[in-house]
Protein backbone atom coordinates (compact mmCIF):
# COMPACT_ATOMS: atom_id res chain seq x y z
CA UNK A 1 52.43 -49.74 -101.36
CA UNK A 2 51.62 -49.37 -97.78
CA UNK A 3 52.92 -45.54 -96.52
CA UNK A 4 55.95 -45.30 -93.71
CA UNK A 5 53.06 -43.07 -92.07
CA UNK A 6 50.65 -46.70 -91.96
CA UNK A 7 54.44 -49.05 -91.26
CA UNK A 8 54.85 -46.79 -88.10
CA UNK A 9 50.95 -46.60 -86.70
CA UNK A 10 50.88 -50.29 -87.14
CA UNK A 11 54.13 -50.80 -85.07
CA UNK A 12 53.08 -48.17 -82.82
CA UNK A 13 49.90 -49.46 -81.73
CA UNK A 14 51.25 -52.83 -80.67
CA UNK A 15 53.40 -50.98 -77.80
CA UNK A 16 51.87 -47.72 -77.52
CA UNK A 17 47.73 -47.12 -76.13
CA UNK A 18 46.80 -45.96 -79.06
CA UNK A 19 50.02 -45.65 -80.74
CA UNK A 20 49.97 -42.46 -80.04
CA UNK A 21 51.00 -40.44 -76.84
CA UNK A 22 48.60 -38.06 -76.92
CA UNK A 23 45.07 -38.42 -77.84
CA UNK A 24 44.50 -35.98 -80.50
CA UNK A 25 47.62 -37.25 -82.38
CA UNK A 26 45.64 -40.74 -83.33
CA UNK A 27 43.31 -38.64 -85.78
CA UNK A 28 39.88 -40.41 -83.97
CA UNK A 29 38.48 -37.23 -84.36
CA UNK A 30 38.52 -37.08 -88.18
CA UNK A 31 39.55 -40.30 -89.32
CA UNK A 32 42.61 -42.01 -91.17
CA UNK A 33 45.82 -42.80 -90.04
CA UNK A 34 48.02 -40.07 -88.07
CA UNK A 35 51.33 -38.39 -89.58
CA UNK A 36 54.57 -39.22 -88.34
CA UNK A 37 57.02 -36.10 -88.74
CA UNK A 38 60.04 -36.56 -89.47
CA UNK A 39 62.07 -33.16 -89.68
CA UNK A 40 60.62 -29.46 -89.78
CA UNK A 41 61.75 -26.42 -90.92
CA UNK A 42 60.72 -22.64 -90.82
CA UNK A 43 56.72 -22.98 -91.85
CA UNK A 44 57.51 -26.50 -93.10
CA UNK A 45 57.21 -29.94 -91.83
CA UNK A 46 58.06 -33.51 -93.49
CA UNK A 47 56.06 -36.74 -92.99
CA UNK A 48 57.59 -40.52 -92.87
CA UNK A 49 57.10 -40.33 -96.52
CA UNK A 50 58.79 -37.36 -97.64
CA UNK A 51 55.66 -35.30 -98.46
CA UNK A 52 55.94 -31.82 -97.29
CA UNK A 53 53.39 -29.67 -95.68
CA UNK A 54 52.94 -25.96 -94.30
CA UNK A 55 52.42 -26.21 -90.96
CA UNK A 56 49.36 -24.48 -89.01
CA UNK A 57 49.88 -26.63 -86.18
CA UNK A 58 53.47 -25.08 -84.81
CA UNK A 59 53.38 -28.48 -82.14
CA UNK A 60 50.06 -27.22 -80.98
CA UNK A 61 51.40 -23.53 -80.61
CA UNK A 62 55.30 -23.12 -79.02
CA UNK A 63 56.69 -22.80 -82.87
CA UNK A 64 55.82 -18.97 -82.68
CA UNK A 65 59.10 -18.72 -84.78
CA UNK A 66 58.80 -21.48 -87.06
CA UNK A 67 60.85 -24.70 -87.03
CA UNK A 68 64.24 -25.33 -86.42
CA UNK A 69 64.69 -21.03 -86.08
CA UNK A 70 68.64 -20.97 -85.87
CA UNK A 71 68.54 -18.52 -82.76
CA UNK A 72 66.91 -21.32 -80.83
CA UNK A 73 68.77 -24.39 -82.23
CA UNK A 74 72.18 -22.34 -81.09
CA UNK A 75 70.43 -21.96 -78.03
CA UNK A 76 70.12 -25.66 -77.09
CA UNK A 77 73.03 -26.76 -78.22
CA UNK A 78 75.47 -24.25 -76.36
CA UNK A 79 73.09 -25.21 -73.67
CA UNK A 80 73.24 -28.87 -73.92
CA UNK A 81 77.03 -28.69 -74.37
CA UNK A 82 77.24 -27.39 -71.28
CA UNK A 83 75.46 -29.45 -69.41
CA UNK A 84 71.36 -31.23 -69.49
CA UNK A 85 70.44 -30.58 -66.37
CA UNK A 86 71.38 -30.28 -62.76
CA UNK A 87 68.71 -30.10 -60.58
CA UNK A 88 69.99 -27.65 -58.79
CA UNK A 89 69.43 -23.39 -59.49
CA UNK A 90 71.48 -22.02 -63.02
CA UNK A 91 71.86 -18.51 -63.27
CA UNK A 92 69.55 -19.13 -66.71
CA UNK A 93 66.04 -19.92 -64.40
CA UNK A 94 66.91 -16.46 -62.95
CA UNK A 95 67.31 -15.04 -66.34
CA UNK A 96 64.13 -15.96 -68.14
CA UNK A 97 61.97 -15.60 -64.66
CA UNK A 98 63.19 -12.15 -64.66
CA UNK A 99 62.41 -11.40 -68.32
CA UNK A 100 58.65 -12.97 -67.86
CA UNK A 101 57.95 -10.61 -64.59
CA UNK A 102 59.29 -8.06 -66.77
CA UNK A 103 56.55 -8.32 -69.93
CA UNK A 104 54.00 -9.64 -67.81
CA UNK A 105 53.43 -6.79 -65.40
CA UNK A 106 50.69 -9.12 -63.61
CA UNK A 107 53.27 -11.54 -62.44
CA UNK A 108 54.83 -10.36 -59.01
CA UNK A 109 56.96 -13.37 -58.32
CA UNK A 110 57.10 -16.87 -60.99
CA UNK A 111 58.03 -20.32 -60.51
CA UNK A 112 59.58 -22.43 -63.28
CA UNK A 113 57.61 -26.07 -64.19
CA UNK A 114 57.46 -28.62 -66.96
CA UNK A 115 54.44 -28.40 -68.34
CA UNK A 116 50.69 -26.28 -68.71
CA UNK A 117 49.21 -29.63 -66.84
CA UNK A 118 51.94 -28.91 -63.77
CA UNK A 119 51.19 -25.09 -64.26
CA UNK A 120 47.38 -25.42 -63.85
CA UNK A 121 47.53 -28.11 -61.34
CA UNK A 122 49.55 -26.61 -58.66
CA UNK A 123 47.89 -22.82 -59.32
CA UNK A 124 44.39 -24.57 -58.14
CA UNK A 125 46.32 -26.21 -55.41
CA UNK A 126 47.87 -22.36 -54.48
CA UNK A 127 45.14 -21.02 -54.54
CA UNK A 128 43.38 -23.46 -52.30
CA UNK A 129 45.60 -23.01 -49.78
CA UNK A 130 45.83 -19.45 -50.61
CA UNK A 131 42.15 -19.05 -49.77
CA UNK A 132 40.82 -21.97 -47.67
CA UNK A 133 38.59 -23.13 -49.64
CA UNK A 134 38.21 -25.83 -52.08
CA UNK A 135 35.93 -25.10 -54.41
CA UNK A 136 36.95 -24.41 -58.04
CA UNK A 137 34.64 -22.73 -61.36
CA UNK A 138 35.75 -23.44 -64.92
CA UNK A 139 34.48 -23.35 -67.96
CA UNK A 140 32.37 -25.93 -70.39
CA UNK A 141 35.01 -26.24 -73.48
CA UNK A 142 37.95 -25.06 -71.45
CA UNK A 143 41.04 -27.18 -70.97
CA UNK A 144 43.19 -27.02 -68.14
CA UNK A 145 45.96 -30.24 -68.31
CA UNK A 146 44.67 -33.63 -67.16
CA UNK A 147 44.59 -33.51 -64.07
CA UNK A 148 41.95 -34.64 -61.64
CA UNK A 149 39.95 -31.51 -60.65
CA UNK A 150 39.67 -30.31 -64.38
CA UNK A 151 38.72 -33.18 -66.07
CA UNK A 152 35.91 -32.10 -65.53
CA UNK A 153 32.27 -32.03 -67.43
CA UNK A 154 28.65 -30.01 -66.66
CA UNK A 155 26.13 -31.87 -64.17
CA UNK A 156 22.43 -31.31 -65.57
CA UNK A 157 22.18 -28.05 -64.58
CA UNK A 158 23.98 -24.92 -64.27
CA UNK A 159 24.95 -24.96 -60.78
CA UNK A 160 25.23 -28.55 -60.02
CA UNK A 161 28.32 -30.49 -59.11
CA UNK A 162 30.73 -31.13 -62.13
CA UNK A 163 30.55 -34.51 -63.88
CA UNK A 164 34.33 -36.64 -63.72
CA UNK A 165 35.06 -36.42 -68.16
CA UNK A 166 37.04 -39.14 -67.88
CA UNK A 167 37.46 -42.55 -66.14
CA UNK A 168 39.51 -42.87 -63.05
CA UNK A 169 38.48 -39.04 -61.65
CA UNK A 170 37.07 -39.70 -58.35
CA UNK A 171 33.18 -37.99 -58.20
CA UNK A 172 34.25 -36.71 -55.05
CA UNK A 173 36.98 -34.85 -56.61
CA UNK A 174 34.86 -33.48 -59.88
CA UNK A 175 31.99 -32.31 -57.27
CA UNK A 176 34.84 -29.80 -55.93
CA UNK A 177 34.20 -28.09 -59.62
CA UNK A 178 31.16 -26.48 -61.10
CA UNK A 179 31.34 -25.91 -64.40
CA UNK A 180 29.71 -22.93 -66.43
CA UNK A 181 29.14 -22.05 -69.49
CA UNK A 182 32.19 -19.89 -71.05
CA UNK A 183 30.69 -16.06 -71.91
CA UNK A 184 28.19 -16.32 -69.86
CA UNK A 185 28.46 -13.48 -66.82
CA UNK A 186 24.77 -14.08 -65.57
CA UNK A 187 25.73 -17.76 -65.06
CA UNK A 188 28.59 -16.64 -63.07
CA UNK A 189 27.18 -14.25 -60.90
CA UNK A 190 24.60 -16.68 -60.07
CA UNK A 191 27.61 -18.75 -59.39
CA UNK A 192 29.08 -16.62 -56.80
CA UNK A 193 25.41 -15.80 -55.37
CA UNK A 194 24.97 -18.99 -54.62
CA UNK A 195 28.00 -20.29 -53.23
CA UNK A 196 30.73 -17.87 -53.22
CA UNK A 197 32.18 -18.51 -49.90
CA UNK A 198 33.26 -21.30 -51.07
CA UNK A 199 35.05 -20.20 -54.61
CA UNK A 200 38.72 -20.93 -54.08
CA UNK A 201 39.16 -19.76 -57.60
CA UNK A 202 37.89 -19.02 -61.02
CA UNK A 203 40.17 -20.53 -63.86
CA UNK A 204 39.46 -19.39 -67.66
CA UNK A 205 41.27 -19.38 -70.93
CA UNK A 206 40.89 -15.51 -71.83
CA UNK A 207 40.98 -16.84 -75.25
CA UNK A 208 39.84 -19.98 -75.74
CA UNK A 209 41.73 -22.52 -77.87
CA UNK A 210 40.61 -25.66 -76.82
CA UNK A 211 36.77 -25.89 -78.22
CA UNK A 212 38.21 -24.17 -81.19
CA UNK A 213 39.00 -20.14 -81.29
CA UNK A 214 36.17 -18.60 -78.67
CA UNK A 215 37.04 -15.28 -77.80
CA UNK A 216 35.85 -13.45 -74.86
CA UNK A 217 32.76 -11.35 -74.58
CA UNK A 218 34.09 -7.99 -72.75
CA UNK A 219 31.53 -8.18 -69.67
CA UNK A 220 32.55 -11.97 -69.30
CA UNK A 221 35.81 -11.15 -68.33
CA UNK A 222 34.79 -8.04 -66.33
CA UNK A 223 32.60 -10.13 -64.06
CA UNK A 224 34.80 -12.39 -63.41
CA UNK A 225 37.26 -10.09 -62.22
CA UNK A 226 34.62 -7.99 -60.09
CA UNK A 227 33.23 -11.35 -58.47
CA UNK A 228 36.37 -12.41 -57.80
CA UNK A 229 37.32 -9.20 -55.76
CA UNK A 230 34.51 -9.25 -54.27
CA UNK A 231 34.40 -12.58 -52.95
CA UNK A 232 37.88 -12.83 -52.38
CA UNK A 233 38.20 -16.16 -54.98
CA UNK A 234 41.55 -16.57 -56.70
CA UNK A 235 41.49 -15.31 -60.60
CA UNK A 236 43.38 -17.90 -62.69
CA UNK A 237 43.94 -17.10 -66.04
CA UNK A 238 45.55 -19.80 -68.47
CA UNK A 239 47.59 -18.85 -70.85
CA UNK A 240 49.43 -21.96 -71.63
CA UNK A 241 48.04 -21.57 -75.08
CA UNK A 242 47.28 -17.83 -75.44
CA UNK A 243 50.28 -16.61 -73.76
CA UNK A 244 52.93 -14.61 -76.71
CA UNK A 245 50.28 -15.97 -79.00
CA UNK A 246 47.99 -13.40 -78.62
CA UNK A 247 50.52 -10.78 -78.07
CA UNK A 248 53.38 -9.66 -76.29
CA UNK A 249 51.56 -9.39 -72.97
CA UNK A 250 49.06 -12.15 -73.63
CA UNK A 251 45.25 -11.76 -73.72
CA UNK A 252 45.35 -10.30 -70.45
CA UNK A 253 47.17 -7.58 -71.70
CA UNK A 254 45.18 -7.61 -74.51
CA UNK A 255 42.06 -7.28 -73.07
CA UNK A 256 43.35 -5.19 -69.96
CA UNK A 257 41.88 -7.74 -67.25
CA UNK A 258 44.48 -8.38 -64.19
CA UNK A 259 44.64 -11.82 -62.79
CA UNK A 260 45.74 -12.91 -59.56
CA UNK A 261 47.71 -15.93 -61.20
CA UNK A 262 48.33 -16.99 -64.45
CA UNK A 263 49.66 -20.18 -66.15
CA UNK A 264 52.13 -20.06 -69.21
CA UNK A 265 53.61 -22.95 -71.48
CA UNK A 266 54.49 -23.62 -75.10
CA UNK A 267 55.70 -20.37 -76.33
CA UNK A 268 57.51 -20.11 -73.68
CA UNK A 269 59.53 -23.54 -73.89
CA UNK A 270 60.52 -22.98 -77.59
CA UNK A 271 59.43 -25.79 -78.46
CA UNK A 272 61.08 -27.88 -75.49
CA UNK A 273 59.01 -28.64 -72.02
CA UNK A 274 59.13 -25.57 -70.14
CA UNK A 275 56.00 -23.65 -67.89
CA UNK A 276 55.63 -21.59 -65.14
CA UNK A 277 52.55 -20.23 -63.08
CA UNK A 278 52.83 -16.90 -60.99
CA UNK A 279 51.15 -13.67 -60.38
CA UNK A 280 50.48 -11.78 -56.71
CA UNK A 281 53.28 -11.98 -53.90
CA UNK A 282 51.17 -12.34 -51.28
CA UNK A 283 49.76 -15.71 -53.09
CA UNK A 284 52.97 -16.90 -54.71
CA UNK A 285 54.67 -16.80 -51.18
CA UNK A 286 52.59 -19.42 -49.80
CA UNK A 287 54.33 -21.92 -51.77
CA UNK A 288 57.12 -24.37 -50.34
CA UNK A 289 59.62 -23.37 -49.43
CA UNK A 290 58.33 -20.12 -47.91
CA UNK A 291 54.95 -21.36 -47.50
CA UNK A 292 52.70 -24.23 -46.72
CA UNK A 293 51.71 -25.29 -50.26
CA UNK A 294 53.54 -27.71 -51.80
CA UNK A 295 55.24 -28.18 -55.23
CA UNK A 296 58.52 -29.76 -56.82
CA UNK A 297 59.93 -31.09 -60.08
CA UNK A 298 63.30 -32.85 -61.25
CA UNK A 299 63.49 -30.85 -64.92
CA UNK A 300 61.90 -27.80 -63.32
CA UNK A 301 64.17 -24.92 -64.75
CA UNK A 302 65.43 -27.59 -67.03
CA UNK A 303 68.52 -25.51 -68.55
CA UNK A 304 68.01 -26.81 -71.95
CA UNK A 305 64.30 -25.80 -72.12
CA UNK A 306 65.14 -22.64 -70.46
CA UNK A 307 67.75 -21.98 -73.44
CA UNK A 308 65.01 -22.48 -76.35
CA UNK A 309 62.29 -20.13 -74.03
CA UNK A 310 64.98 -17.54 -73.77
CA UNK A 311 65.98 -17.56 -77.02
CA UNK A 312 62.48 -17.79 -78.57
CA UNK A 313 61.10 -14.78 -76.25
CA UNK A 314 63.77 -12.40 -77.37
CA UNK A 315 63.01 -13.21 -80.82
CA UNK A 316 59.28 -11.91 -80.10
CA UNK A 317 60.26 -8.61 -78.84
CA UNK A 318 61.83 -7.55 -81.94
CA UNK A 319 59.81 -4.33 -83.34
CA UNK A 320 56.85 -5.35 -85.22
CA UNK A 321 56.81 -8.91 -84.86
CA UNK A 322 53.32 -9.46 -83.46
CA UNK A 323 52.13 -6.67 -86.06
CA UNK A 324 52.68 -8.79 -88.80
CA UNK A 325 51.61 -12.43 -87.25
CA UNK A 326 48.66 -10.70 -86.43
CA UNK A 327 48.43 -9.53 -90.69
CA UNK A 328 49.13 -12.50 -91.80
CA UNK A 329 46.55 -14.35 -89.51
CA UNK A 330 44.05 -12.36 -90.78
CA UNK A 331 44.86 -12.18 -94.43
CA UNK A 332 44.20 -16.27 -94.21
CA UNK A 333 41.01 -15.97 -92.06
CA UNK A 334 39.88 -13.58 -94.76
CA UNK A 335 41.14 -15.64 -97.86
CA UNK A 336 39.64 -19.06 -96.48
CA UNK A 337 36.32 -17.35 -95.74
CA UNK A 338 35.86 -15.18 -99.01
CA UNK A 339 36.90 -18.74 -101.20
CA UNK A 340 34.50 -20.54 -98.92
CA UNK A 341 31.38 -17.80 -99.89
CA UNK A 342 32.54 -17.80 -103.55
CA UNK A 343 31.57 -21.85 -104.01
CA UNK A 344 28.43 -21.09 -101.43
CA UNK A 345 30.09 -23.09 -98.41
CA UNK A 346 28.60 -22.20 -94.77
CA UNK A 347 31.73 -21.26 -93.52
CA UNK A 348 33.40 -18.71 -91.26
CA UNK A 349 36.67 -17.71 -89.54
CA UNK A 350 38.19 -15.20 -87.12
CA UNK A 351 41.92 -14.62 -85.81
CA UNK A 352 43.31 -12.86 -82.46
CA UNK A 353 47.37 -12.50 -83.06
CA UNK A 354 48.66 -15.38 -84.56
CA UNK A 355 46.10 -17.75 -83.56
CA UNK A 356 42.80 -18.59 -86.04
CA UNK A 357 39.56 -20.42 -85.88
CA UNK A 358 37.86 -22.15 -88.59
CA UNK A 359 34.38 -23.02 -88.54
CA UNK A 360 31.86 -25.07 -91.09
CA UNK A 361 29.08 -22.54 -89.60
CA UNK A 362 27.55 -19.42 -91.08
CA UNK A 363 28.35 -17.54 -87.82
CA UNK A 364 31.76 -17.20 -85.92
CA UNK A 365 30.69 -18.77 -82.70
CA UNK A 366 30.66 -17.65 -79.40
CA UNK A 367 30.08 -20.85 -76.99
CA UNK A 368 30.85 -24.07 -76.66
CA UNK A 369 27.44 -24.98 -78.04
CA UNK A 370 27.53 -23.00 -80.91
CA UNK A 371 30.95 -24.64 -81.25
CA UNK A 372 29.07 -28.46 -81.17
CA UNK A 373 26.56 -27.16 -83.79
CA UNK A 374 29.84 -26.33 -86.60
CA UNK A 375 29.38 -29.24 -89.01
CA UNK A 376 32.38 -30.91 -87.82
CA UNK A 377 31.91 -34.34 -91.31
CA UNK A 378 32.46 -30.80 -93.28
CA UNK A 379 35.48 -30.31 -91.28
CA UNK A 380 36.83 -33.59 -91.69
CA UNK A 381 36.51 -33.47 -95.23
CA UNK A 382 38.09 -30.22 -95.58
CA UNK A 383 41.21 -31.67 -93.25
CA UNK A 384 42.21 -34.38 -95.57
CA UNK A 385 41.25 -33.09 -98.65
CA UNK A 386 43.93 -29.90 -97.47
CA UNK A 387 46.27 -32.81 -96.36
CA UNK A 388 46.10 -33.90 -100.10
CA UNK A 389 47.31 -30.29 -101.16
CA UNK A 390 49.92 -30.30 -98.58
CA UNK A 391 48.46 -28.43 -96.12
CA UNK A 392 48.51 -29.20 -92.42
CA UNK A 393 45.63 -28.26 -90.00
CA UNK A 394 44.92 -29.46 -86.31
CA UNK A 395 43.42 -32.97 -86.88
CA UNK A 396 40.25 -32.14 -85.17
CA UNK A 397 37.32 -29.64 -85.36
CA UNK A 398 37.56 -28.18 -81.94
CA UNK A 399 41.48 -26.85 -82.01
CA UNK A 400 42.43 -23.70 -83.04
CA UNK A 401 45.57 -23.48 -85.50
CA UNK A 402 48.37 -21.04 -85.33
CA UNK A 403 50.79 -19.15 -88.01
CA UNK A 404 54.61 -18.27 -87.23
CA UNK A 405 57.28 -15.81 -88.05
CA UNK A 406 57.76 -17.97 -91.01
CA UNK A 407 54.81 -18.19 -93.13
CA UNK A 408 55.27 -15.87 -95.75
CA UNK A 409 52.61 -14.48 -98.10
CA UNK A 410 52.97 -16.99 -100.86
CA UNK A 411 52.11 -19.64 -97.80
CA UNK A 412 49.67 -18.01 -97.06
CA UNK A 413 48.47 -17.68 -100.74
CA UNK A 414 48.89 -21.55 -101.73
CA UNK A 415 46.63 -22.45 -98.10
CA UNK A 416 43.76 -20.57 -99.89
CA UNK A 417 44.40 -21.36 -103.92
CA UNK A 418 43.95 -24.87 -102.00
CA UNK A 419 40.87 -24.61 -100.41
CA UNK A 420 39.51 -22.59 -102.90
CA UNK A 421 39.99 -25.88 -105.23
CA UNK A 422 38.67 -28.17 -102.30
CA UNK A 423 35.64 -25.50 -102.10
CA UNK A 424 35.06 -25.90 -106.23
CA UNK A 425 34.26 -28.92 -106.39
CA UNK A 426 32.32 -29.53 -102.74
């Protein structure tokens, strides 16, 4: 009998690139046909067929507070009841920017968007026009959005012109960014040696999440502060991904580093599509309509998503909360990885606050090429075999995964009685 999950890719792909719409979803990176969810709840989501799985996925991070948390769901509907947008200010924009300059001490003034891609794009735009300058650094394994200037790849060497990553990115527009490897402060400084009249901006995940979970070597991030400074470039850090996930204040405020700008999404949306970028006055105030630099959006502000961020960021401020995400991360880093050595499986793991990396490798890596050398057909196996026990990971080898308010120990107890039987008979 041929699954809903099969019924609905089939379908899908006849009307849909793909039948998915967004790349990751179509499970090319490990095989098989995708899931189609259905409802979700707390730690728990539900397939097209019924079967039930924890989630370590959260929607690729927002669910910080699990599914369907009744807080938020209140929150949208009062919201939604009142109206689903106006295009116009609501009293709620001023609300939540308020309560984001207040936890983020680095943000100065914020402006509201839709999305991490509209975050990123238009603080490289700000900060172009900021500066004067066009050129742009980011890092090999980093993701920024999709657009133009960051789909961007390595040329042959370290300081040549970036390489477009995908079709339809003018060369003209990659050879505005150099890319470098992430960790790396020598590379950098050569970098800024080289050309760093020129540097518009340096843009970084603090904590990587898109080549898997990389974290940052302390002198990385010091240099690029200190270059920054010093060449008067722009310091863009995205936290789209590690923003509330790390911690209250993010990994800047983890790690203590002070950005000019940084980029948030996902947590703070709730689940709906909600971003913002912001940081220094002095920079934020060259954007229309006080400045020169120019940026708009319909839903930005969109009252609905502005009721599930609200909602979802008091929720995170409660005592304790990121105490025991951070726990219960670690207790399933440390469970996967001691089940993994029992059976004699090259494996490793590491968590920062509620976010995790898993890694087929002896060694936690530390690069994006010690990322590519993970045996990622080990991975694959371990992702559906873990499907089978009704366990949900990111469908690829180069994501990192993410636990919520509402995984509770025994979740966290039947993810490694799991893999410990996947691991037995390997």
């Amino acid at each position: 009998m041929t699954s809903h999950n099969q019924q609905l890719f089939d379908e899908s792909q006849k009307i849909i690139p793909g039948g998915v719409n967004s790349p990751v979803r179509a499970f090319r990176s490990v095989g098989g046909t995708p899931l189609f969810f259905k409802r979700g709840k707390g730690a728990y989501v539900w397939d097209a067929d019924d079967k039930r799985y924890i989630d370590y996925v959260n929607s690729w991070g927002p669910m910080i507070v699990g599914h369907c948390h009744p807080e938020v769901v209140k929150a949208v509907q009062d919201a939604a009841a009142e109206g689903l947008g106006f295009g116009a200010p609501t009293a709620a924009e001023l609300e939540i920017a308020g309560l984001l300059c207040k936890i983020l001490p680095s943000l100065e003034m914020v402006r509201l968007v839709s999305s991490g891609t509209e975050a990123t794009m238009t603080a490289i735009r700000l900060a172009r026009g900021f500066t004067g300058r066009s050129r742009i650094i980011k890092f090999e394994g980093c993701y920024h959005g999709h657009s133009d200037g960051l789909l961007v790849k390595a040329g042959s060497g370290a300081l040549t012109f970036g390489q477009p990553s995908s079709s339809g990115v003018p060369a003209e527009i990659a050879a505005l960014t150099t890319v470098l490897d992430y960790n790396d402060a020598a590379g950098l400084e050569k970098a800024f040696a080289e050309f760093g009249n020129e540097i518009a901006a340096v843009i970084v995940e603090p904590v990587a999440g898109n080549m898997n979970l990389i974290l940052p070597k302390r002198e990385f991030l010091d240099a690029m502060r200190n270059l920054c400074t010093k060449h008067g470039a722009v310091l863009i850090l995205d936290e789209v991904m590690s923003g509330f996930r790390v911690g209250l204040q993010g990994a800047h405020g983890h790690y203590g580093i002070k950005p000019d700008l940084i980029t948030l999404g996902k947590v703070m949306g709730g689940g709906l599509p909600a971003a913002a970028f912001g940081g220094r006055r002095d920079i934020m105030q060259c954007l229309a309509p006080l400045g020169a630099v120019y940026q708009a959006g319909t839903l930005s502000g969109n009252p609905v998503a502005v009721a599930a961020g609200l909602a979802t960021l008091k929720l995170v401020q409660e005592p304790g909360f990121y105490q025991r995400l951070t726990q219960v991360a670690r207790q399933m880093t440390e469970g996967l990885t001691a089940a993994a050595r029992k059976h004699g499986i090259p494996f490793s793991a590491q968590s920062i606050g509620s976010m995790f990396g898993l890694y087929f490798s002896k060694e936690v890596p530390t690069s994006y090429a010690e990322v590519m050398s993970c045996d990622k057909e080990a991975f694959n196996r371990f992702f559906h075999a873990m499907l089978e026990e009704g366990v949900y990971l990111a469908p690829s080898a180069f994501e990192a995964g993410f636990v919520s308010a509402a995984h509770t120990d025994a979740d966290i107890a039947a993810t490694v009685a799991a893999a410990d039987k996947i691991f037995a008979s390997w």
